[in-house]
N, C-alpha and C. Protein backbone atom coordinates (compact mmCIF):
# COMPACT_ATOMS: atom_id res chain seq x y z
N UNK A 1 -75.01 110.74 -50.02
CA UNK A 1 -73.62 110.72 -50.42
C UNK A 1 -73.48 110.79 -51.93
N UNK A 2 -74.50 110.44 -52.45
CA UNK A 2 -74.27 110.34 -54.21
C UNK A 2 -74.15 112.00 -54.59
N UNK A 3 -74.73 112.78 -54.06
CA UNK A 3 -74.90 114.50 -54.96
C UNK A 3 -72.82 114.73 -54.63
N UNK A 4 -72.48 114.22 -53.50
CA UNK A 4 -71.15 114.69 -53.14
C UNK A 4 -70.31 113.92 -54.36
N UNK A 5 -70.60 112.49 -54.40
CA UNK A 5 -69.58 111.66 -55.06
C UNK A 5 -69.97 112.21 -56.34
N UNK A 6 -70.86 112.21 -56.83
CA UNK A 6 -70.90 113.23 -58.59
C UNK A 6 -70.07 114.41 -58.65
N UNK A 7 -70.28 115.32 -57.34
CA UNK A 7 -70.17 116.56 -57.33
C UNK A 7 -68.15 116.55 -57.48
N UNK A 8 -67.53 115.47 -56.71
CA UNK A 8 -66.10 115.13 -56.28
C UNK A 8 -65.57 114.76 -58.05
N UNK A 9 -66.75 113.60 -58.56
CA UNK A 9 -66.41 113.38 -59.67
C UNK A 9 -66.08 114.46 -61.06
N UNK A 10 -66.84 115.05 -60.66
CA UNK A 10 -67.05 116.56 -61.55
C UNK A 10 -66.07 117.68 -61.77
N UNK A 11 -65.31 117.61 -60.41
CA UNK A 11 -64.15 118.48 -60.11
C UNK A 11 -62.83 117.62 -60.69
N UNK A 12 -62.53 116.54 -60.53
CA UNK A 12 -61.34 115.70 -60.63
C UNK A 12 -61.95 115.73 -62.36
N UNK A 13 -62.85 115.38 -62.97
CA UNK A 13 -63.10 115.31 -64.21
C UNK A 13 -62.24 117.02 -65.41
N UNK A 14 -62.58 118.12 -64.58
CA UNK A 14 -62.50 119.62 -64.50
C UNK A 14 -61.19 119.81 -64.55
N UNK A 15 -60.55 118.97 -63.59
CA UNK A 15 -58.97 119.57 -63.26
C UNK A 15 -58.39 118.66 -64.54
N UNK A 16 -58.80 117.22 -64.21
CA UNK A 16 -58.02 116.47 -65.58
C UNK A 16 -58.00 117.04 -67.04
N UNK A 17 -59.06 117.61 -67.09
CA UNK A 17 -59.12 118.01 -68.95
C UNK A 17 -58.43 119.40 -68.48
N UNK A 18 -58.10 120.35 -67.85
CA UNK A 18 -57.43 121.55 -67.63
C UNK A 18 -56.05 121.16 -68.08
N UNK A 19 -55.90 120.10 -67.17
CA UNK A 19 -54.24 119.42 -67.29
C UNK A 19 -53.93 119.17 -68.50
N UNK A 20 -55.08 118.22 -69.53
CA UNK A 20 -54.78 117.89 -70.73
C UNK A 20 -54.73 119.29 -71.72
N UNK A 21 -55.15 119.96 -71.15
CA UNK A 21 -55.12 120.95 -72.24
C UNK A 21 -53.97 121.85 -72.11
N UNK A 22 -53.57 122.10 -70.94
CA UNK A 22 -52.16 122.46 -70.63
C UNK A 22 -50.97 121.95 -71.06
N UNK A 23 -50.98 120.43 -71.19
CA UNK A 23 -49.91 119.75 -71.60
C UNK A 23 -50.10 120.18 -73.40
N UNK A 24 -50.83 120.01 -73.81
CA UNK A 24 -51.22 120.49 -74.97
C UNK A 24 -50.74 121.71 -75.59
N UNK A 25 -51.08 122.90 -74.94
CA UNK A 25 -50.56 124.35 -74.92
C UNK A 25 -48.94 124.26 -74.52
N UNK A 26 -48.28 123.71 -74.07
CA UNK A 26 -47.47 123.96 -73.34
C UNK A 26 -46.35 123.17 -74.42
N UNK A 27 -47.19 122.02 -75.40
CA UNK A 27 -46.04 121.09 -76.38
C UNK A 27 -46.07 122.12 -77.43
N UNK A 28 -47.45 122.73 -77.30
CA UNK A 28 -46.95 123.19 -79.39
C UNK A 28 -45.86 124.35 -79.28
N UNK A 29 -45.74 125.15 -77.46
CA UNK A 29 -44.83 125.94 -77.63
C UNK A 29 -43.34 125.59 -77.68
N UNK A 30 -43.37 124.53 -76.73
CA UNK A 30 -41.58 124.08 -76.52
C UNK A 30 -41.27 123.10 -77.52
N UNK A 31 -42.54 122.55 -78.37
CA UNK A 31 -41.79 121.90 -79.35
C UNK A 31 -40.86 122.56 -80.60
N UNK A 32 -41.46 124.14 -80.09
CA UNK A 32 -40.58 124.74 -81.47
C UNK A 32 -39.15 124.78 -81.01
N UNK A 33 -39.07 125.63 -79.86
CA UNK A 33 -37.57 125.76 -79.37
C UNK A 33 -36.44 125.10 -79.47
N UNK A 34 -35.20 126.26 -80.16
CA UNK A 34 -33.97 125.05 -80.40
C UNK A 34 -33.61 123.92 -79.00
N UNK A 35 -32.58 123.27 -79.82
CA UNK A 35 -32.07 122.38 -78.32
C UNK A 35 -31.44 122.68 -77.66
N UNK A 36 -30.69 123.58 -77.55
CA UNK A 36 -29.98 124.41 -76.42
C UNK A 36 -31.13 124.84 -75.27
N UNK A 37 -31.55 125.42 -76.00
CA UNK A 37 -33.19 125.80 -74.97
C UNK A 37 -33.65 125.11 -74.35
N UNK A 38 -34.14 123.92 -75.02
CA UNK A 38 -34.75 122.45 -74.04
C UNK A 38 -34.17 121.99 -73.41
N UNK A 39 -32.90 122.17 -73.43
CA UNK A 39 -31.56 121.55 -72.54
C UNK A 39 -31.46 122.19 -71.73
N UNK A 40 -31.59 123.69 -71.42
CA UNK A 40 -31.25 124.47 -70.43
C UNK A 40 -32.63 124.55 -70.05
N UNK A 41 -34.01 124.40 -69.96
CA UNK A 41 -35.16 124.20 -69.63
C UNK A 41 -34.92 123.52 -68.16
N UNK A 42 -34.78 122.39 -69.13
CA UNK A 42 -34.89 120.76 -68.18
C UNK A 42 -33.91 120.87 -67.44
N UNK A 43 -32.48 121.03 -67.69
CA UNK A 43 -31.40 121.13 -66.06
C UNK A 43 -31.56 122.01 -65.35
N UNK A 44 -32.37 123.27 -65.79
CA UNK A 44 -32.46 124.59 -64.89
C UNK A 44 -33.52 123.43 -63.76
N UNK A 45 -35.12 123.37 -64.20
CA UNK A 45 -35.54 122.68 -63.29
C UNK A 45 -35.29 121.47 -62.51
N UNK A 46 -34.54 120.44 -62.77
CA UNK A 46 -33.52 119.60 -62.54
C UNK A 46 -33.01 120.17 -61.27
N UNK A 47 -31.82 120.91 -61.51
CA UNK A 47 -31.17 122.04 -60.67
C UNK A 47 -31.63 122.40 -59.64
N UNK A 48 -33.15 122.88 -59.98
CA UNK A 48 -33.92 123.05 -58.40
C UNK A 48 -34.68 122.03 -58.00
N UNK A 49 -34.59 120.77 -58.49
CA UNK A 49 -35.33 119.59 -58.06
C UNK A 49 -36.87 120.19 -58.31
N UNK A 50 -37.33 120.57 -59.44
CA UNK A 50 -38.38 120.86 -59.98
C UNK A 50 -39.07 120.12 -61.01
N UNK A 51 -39.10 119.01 -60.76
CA UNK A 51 -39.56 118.07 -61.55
C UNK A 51 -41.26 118.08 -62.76
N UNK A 52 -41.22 119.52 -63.27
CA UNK A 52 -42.48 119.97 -63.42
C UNK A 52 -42.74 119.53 -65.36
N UNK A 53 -44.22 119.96 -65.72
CA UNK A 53 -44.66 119.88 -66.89
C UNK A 53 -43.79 120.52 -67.94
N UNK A 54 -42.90 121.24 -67.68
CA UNK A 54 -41.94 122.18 -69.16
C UNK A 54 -40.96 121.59 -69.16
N UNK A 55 -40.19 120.65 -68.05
CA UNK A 55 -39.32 120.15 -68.00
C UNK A 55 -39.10 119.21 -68.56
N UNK A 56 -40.47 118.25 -68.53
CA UNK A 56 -40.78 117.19 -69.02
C UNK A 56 -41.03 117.14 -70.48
N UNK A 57 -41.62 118.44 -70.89
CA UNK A 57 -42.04 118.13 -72.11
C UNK A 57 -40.91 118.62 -72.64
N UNK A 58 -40.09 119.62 -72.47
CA UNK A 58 -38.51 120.12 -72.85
C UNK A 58 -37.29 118.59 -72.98
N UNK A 59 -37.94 117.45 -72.28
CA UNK A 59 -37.12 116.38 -72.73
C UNK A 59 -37.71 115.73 -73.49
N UNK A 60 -38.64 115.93 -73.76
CA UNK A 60 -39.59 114.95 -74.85
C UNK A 60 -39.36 115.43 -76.35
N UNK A 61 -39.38 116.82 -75.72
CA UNK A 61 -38.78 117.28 -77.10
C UNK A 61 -37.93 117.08 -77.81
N UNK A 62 -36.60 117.43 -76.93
CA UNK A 62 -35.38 116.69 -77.10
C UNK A 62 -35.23 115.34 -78.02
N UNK A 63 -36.09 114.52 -77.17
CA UNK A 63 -36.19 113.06 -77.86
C UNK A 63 -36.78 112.38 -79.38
N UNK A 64 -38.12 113.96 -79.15
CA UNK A 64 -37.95 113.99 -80.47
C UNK A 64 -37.09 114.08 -81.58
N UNK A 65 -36.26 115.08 -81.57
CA UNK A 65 -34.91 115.61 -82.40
C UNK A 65 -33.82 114.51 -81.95
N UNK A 66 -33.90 113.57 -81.55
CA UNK A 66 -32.88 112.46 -80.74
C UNK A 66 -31.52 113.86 -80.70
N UNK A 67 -32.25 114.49 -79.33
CA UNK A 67 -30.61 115.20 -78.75
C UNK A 67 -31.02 114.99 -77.64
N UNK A 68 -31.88 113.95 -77.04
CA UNK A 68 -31.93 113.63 -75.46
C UNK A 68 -30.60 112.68 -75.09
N UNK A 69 -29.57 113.36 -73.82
CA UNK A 69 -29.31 112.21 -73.38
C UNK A 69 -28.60 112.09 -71.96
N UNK A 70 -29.39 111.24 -71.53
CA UNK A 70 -29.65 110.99 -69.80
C UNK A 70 -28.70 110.97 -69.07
N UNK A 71 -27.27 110.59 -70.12
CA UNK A 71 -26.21 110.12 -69.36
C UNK A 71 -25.49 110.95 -67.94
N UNK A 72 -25.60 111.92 -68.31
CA UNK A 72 -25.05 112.70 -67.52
C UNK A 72 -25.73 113.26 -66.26
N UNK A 73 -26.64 112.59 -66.19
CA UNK A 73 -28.05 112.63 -64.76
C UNK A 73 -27.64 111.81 -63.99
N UNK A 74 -27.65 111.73 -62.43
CA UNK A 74 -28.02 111.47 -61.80
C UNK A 74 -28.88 110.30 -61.97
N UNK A 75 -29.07 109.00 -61.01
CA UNK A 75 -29.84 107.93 -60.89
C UNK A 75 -31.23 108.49 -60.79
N UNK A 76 -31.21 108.93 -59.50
CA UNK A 76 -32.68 109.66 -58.73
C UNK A 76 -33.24 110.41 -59.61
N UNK A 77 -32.25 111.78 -60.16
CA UNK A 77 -32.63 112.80 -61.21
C UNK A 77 -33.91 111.88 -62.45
N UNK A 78 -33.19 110.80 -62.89
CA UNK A 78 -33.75 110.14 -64.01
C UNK A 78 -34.84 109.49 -63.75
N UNK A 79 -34.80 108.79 -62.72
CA UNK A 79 -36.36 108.18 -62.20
C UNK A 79 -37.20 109.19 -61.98
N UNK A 80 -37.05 110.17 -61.39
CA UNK A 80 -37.66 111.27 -61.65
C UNK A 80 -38.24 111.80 -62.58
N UNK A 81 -37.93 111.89 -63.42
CA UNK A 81 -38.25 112.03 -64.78
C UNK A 81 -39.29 110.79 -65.49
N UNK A 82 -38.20 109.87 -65.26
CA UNK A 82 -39.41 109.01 -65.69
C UNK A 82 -41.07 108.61 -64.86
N UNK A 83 -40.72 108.71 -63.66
CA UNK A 83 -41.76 109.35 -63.37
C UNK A 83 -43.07 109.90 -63.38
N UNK A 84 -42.52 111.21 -63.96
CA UNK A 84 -43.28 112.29 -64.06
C UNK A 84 -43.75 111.72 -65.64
N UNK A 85 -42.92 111.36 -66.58
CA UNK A 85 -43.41 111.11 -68.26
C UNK A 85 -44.44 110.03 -68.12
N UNK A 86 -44.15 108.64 -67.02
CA UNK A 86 -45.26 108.00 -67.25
C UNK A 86 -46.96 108.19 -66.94
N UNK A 87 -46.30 109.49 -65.65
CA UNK A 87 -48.00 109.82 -65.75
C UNK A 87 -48.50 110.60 -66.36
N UNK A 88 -47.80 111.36 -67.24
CA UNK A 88 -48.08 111.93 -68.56
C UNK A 88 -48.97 111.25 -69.41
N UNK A 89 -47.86 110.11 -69.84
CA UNK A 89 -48.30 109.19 -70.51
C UNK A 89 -49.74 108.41 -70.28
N UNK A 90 -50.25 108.25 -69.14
CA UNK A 90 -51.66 107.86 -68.45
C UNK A 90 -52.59 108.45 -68.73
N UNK A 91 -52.16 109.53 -68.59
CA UNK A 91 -53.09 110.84 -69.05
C UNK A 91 -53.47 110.96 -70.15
N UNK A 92 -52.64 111.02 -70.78
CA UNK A 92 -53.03 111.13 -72.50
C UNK A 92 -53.29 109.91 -73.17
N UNK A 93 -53.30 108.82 -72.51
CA UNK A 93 -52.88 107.64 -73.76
C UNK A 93 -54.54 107.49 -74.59
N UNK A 94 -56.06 108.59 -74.00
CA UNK A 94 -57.12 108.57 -75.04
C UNK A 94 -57.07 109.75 -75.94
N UNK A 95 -55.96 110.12 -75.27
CA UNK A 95 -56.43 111.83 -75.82
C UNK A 95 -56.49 111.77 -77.46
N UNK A 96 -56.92 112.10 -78.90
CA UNK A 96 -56.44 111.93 -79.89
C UNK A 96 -55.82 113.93 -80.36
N UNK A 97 -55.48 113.74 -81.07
CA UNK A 97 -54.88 114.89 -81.95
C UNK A 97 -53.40 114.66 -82.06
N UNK A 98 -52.88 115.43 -83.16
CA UNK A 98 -51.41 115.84 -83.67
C UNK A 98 -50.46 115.52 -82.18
N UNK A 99 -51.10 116.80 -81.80
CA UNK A 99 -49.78 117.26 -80.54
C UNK A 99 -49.62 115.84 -79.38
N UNK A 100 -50.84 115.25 -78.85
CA UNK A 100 -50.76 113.90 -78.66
C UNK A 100 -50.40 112.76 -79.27
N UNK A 101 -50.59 112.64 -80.47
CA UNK A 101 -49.39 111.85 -81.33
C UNK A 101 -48.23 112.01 -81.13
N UNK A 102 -48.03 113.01 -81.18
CA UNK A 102 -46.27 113.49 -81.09
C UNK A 102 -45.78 113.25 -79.51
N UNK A 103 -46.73 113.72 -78.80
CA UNK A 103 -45.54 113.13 -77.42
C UNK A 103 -45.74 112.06 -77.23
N UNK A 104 -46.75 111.02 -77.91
CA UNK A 104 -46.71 109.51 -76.89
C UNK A 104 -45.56 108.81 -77.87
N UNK A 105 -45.24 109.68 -79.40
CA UNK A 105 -44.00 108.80 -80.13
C UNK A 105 -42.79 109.20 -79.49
N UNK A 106 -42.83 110.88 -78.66
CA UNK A 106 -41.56 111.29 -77.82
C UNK A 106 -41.59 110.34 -76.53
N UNK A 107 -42.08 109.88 -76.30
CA UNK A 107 -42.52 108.72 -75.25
C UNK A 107 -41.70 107.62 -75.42
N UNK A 108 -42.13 106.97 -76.43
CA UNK A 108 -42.03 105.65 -76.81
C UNK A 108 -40.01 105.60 -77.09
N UNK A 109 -39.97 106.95 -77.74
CA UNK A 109 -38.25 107.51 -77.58
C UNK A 109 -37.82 107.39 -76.67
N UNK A 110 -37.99 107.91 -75.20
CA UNK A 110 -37.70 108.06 -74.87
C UNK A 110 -37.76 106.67 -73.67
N UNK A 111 -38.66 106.12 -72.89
CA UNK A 111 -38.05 104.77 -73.18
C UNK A 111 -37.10 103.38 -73.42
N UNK A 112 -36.82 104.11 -74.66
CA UNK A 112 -36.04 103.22 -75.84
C UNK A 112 -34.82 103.17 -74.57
N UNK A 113 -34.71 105.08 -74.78
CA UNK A 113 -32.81 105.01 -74.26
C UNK A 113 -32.64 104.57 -73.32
């Protein structure tokens, strides 16, 4: 059973750093985008109950620029969200670099509200 449990370990190890590096690729692009953009990002997927990685980071962004704001969501919509940011947040909380700095402080923003 050990060649399998390495072999299981190896793959989940594979997919996690894919993920991290995705979330990665995926901030330095939407962090440029105005806020209209991130706004229409996140309710488009919202909209289809698509609770995915651009959506998420399209509100983080937001939060960066403090133009996030929840009010107008839905209960469910928002847990949702939060959600999805805290296991973000799990994920990354060894990661070091810039772009990981920046979302665990869009984090900590976001949070707040």
């Amino acid at each position: 059973m050990g060649f399998f449990d390495s072999l299981a370990k190896s793959v989940g190890n594979a997919v996690s750093s894919a993920a991290v590096q995705g979330i990665s690729t995926n901030w330095e692009k939407i962090r440029k985008l105005p806020s209209d953009r991130l706004e229409s990002l996140y309710k488009d997927r919202q909209n289809q109950n698509k609770y995915d990685m651009v959506g998420m980071l399209a509100i983080l962004a937001l939060c960066k620029m403090n133009s996030y704001h929840p009010d107008s969501m839905e209960e469910n919509q928002n847990e949702s969200w939060k959600k999805r940011i805290q296991n973000i947040k799990k994920m990354i909380e060894l990661e070091s670099g810039r772009e990981f700095v920046e979302i665990r402080d869009a984090i900590e923003i976001f949070e707040r509200i």
